[in-house]
PDB file of N, CA and C in Angstrom:
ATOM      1  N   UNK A   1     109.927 170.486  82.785  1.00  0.00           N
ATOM      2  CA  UNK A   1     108.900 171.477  82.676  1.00  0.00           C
ATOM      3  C   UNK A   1     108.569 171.967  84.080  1.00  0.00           C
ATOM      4  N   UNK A   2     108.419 173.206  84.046  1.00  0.00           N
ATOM      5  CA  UNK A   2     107.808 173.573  85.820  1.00  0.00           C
ATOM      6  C   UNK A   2     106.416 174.536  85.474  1.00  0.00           C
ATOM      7  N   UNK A   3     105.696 174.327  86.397  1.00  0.00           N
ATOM      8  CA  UNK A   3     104.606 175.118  85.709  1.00  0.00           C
ATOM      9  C   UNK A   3     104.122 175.529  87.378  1.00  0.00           C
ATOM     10  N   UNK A   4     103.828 177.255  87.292  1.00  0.00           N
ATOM     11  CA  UNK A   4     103.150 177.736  88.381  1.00  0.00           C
ATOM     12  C   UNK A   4     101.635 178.149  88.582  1.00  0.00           C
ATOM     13  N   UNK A   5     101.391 178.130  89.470  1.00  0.00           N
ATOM     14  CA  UNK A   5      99.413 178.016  89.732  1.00  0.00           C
ATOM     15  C   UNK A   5      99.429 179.055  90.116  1.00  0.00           C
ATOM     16  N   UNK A   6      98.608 180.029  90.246  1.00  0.00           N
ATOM     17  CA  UNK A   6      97.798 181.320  91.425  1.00  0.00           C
ATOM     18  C   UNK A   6      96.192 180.748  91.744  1.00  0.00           C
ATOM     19  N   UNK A   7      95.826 179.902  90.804  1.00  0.00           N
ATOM     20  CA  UNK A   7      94.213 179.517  91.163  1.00  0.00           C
ATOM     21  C   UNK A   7      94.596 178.264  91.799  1.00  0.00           C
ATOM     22  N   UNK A   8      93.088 177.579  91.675  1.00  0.00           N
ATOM     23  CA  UNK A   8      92.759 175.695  91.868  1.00  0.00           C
ATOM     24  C   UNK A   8      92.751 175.464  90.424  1.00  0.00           C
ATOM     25  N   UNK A   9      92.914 174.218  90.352  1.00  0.00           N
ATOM     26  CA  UNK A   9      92.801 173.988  89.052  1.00  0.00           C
ATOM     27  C   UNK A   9      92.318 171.848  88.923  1.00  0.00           C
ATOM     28  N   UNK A  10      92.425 171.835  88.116  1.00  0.00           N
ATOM     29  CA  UNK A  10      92.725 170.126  87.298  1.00  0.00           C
ATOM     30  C   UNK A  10      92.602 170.241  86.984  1.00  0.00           C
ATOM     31  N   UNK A  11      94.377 169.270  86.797  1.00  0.00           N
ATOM     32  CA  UNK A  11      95.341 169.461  86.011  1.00  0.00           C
ATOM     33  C   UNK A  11      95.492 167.676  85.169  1.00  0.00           C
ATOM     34  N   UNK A  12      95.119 167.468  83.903  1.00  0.00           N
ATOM     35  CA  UNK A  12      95.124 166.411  83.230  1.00  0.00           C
ATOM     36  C   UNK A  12      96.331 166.525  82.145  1.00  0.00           C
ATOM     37  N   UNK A  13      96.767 165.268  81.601  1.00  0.00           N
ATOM     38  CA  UNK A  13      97.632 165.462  80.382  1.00  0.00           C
ATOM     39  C   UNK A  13      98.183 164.106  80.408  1.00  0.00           C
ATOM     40  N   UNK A  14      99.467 164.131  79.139  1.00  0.00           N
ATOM     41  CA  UNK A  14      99.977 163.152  79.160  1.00  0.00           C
ATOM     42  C   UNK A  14     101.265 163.160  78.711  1.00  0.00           C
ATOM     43  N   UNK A  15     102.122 162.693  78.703  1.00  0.00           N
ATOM     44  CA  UNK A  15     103.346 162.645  77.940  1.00  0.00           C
ATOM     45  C   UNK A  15     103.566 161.849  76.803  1.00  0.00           C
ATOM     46  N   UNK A  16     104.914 161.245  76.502  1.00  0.00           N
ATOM     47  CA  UNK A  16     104.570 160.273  74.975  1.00  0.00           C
ATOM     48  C   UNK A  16     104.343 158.855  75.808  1.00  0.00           C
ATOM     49  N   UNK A  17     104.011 158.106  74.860  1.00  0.00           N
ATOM     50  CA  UNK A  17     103.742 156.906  75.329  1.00  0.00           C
ATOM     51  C   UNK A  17     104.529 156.028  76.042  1.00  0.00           C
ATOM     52  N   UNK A  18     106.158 155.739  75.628  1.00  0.00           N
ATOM     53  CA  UNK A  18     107.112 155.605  76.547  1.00  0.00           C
ATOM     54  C   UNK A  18     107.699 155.787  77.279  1.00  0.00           C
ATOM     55  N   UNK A  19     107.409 157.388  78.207  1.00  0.00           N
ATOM     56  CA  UNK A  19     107.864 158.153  78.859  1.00  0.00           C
ATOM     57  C   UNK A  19     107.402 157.597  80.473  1.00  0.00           C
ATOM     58  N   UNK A  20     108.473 157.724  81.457  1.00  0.00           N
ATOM     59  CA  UNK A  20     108.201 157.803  82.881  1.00  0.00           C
ATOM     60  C   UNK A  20     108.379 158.699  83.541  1.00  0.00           C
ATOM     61  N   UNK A  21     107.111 159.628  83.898  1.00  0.00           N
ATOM     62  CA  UNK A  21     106.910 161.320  84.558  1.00  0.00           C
ATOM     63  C   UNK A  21     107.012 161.259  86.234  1.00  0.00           C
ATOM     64  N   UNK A  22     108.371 162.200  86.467  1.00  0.00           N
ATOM     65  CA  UNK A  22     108.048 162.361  87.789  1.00  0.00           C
ATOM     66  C   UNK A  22     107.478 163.692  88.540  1.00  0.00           C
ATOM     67  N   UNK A  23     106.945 163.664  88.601  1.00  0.00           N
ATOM     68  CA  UNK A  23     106.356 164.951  89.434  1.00  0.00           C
ATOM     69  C   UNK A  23     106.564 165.678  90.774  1.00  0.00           C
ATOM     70  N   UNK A  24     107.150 166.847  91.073  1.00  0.00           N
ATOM     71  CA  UNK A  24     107.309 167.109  92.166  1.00  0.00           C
ATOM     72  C   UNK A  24     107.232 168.239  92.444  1.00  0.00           C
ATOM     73  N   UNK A  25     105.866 168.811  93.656  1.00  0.00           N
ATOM     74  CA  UNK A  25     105.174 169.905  94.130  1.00  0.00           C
ATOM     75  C   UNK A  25     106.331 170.722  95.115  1.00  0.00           C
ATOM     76  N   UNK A  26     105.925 172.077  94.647  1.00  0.00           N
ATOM     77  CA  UNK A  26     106.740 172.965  95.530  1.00  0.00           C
ATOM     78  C   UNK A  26     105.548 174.328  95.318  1.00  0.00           C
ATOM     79  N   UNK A  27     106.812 175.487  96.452  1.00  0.00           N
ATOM     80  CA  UNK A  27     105.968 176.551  96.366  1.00  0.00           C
ATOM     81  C   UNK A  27     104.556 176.793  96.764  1.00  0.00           C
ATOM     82  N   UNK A  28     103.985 176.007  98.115  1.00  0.00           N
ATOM     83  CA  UNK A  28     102.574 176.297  98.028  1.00  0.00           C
ATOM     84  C   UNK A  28     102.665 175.957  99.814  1.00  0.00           C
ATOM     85  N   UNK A  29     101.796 177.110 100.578  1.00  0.00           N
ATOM     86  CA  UNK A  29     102.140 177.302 102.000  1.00  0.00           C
ATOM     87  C   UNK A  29     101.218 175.738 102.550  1.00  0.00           C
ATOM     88  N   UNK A  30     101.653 174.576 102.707  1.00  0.00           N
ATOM     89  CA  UNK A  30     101.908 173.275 103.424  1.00  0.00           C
ATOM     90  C   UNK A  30     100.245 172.892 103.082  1.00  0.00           C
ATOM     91  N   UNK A  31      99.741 173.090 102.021  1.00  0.00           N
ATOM     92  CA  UNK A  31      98.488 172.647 101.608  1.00  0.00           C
ATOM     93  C   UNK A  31      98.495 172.072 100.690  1.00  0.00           C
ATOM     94  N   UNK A  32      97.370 170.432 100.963  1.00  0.00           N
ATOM     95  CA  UNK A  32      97.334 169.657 100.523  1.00  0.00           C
ATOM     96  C   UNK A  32      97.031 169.398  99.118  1.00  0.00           C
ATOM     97  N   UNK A  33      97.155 168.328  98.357  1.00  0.00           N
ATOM     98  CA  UNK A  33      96.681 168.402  96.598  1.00  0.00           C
ATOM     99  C   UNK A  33      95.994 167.021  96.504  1.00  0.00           C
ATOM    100  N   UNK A  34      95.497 166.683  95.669  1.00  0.00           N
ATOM    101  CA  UNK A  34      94.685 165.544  95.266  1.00  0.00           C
ATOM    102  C   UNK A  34      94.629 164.701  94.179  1.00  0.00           C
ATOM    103  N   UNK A  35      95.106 163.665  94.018  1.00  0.00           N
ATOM    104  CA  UNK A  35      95.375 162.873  92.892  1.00  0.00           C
ATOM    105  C   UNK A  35      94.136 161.555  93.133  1.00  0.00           C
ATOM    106  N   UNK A  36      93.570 161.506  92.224  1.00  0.00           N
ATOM    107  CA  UNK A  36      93.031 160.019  91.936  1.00  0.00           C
ATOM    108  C   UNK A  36      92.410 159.954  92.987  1.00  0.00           C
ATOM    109  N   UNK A  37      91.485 160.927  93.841  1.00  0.00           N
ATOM    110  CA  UNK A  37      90.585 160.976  94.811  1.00  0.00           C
ATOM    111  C   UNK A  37      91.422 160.753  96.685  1.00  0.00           C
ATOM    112  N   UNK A  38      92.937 161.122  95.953  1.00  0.00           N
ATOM    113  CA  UNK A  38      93.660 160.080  97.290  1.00  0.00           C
ATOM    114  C   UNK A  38      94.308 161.977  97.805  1.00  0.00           C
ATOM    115  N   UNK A  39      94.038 162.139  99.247  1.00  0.00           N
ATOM    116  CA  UNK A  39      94.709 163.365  99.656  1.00  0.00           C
ATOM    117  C   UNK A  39      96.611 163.258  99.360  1.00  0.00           C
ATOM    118  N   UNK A  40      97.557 163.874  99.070  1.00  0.00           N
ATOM    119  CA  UNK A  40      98.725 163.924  98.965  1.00  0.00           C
ATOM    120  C   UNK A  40      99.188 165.159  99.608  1.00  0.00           C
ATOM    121  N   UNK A  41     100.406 165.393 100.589  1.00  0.00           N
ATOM    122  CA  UNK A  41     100.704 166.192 100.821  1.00  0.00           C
ATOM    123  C   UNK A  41     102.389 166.826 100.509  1.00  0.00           C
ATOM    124  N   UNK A  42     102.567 168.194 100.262  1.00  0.00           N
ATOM    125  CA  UNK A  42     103.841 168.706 100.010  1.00  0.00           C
ATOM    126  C   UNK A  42     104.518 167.822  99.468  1.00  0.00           C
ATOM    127  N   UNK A  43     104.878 167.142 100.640  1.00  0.00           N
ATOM    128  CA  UNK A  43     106.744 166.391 100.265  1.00  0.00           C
ATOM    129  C   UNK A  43     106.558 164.923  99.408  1.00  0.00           C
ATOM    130  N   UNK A  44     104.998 164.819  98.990  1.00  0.00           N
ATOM    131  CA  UNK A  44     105.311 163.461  98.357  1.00  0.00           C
ATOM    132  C   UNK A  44     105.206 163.914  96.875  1.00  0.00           C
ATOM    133  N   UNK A  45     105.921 163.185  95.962  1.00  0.00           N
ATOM    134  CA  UNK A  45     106.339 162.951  95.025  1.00  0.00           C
ATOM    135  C   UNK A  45     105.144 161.777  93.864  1.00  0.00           C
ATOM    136  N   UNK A  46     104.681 162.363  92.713  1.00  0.00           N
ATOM    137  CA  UNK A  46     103.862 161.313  91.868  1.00  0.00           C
ATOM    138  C   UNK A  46     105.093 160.934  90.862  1.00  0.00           C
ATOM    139  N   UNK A  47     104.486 159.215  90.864  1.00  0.00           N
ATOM    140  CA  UNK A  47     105.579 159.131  89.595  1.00  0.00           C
ATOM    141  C   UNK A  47     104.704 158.039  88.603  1.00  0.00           C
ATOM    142  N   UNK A  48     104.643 157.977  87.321  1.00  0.00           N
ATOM    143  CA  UNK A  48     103.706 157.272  86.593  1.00  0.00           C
ATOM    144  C   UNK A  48     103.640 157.282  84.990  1.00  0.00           C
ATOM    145  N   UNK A  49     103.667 156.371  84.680  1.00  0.00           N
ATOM    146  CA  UNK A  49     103.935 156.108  82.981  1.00  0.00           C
ATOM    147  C   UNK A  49     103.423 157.503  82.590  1.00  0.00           C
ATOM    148  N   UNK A  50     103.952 157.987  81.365  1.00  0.00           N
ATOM    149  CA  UNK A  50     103.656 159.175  80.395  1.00  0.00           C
ATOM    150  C   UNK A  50     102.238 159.389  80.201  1.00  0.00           C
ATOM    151  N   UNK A  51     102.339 158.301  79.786  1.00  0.00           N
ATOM    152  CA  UNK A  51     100.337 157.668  78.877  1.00  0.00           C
ATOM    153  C   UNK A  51      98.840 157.769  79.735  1.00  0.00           C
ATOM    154  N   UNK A  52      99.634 157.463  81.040  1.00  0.00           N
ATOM    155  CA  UNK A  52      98.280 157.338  82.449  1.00  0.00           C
ATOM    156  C   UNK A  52      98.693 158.306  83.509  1.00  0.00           C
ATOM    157  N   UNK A  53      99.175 159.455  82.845  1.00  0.00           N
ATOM    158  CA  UNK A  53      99.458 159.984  84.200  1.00  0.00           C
ATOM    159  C   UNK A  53      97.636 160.430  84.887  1.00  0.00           C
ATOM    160  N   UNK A  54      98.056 160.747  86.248  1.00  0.00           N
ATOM    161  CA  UNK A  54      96.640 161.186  87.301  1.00  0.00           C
ATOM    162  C   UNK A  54      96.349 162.444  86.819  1.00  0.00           C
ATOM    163  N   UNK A  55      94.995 162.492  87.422  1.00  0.00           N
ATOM    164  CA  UNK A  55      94.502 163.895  87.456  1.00  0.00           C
ATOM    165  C   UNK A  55      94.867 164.339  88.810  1.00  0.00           C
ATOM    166  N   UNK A  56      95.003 165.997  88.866  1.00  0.00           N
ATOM    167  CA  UNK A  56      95.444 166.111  90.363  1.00  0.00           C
ATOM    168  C   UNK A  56      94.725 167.523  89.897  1.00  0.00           C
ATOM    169  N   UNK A  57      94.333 167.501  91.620  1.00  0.00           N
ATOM    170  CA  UNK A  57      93.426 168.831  91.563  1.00  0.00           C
ATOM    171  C   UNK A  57      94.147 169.818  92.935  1.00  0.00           C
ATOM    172  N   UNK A  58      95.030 170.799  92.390  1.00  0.00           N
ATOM    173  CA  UNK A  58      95.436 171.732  93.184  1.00  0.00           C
ATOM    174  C   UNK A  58      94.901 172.620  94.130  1.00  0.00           C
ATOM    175  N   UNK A  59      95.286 173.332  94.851  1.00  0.00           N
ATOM    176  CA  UNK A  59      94.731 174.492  95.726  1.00  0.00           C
ATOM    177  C   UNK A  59      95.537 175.657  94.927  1.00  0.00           C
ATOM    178  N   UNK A  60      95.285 176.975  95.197  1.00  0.00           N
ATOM    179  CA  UNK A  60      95.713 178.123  94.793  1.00  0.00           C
ATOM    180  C   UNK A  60      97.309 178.243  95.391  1.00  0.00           C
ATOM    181  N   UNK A  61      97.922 179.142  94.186  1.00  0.00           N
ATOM    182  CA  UNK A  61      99.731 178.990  94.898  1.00  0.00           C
ATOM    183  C   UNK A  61     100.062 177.797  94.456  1.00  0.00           C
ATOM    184  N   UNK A  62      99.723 176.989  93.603  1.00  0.00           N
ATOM    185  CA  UNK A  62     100.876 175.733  93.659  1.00  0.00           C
ATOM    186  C   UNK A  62     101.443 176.165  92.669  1.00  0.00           C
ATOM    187  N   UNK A  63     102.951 175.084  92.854  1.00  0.00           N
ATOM    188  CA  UNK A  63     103.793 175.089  91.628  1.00  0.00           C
ATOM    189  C   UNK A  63     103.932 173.315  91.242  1.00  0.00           C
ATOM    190  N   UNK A  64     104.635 173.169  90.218  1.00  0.00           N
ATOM    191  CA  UNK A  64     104.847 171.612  89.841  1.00  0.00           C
ATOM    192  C   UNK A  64     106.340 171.590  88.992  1.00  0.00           C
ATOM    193  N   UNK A  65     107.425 170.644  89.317  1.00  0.00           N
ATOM    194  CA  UNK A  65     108.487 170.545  88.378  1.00  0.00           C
ATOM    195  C   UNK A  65     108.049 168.868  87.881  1.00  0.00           C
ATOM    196  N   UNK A  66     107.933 169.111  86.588  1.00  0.00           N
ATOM    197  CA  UNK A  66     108.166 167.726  85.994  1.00  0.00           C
ATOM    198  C   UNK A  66     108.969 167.405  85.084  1.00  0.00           C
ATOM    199  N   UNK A  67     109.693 166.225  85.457  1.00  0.00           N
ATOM    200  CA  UNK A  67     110.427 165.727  84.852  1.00  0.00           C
ATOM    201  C   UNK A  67     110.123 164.120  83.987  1.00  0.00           C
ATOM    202  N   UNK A  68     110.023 163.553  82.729  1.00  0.00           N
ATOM    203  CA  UNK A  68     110.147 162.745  81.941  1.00  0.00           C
ATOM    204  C   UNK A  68     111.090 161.968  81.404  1.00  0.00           C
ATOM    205  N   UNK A  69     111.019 160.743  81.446  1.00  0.00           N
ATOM    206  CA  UNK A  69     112.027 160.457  80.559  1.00  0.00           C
ATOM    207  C   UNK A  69     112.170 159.084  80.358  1.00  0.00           C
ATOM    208  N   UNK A  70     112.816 158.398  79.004  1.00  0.00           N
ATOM    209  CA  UNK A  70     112.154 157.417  78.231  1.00  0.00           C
ATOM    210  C   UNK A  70     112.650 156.438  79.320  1.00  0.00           C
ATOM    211  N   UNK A  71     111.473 155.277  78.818  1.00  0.00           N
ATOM    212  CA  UNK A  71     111.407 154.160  80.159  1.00  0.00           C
ATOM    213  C   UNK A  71     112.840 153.003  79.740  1.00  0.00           C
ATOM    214  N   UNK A  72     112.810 152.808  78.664  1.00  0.00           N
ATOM    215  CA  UNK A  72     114.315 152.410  78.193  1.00  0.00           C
ATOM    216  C   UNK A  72     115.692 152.912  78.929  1.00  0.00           C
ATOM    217  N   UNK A  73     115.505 154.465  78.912  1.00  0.00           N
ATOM    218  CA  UNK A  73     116.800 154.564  79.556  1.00  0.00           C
ATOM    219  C   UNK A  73     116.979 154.602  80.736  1.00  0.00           C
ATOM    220  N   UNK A  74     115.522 155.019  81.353  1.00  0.00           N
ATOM    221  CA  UNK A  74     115.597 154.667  82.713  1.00  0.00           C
ATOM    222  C   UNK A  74     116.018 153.260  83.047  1.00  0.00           C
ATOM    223  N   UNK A  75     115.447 152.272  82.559  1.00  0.00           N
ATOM    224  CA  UNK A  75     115.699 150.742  82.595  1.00  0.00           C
ATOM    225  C   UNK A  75     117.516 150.569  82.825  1.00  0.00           C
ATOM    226  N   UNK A  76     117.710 151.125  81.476  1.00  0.00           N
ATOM    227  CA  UNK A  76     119.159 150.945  81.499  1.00  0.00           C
ATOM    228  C   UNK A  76     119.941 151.686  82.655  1.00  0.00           C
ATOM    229  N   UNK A  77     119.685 152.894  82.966  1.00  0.00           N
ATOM    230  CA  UNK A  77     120.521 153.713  83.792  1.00  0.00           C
ATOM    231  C   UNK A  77     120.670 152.482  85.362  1.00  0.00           C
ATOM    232  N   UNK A  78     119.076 151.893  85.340  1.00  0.00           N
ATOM    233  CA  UNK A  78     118.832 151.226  87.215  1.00  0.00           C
ATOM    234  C   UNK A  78     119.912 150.048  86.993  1.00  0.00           C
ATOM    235  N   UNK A  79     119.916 149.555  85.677  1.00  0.00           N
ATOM    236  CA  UNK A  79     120.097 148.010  85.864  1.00  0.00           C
ATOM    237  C   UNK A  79     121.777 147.928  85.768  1.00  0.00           C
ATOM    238  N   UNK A  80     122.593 149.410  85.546  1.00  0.00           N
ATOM    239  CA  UNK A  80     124.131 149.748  85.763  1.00  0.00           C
ATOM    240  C   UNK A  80     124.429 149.761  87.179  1.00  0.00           C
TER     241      UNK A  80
END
């Protein structure tokens, strides 16, 4: 999923219950975002069960690509 911003926002949700979401910010001129009260900048990456993902509170201009996917196969893919 990629989803683009022009405002601020928070941004809540969840995926399915077995799912492991990775998240990764682009598109936004080197300004910072906010997860779980903790500053994050550009190049870092959220990653976090489906069920608990963070709230993150954007600046205007952001974008987000997320990617999901079941914790089973992730399991299996690491442990090859």
């Amino acid at each position: 999923m990629k989803e683009v911003y022009n405002q601020s926002l928070i941004k809540r949700g969840t995926a399915w219950p077995d799912a492991m979401t990775f998240s990764f910010p682009f598109g936004f001129s080197n300004q910072d975002y906010y997860s779980q009260g903790q500053r994050l900048t550009p190049n870092m990456m959220l990653f976090a069960p489906g069920d608990a993902l963070p709230e993150v509170r954007t600046t205007a201009e952001f974008g987000v690509q997320c990617i999901s996917i079941n914790k089973r196969d992730l399991t299996s893919y690491l442990s090859n």
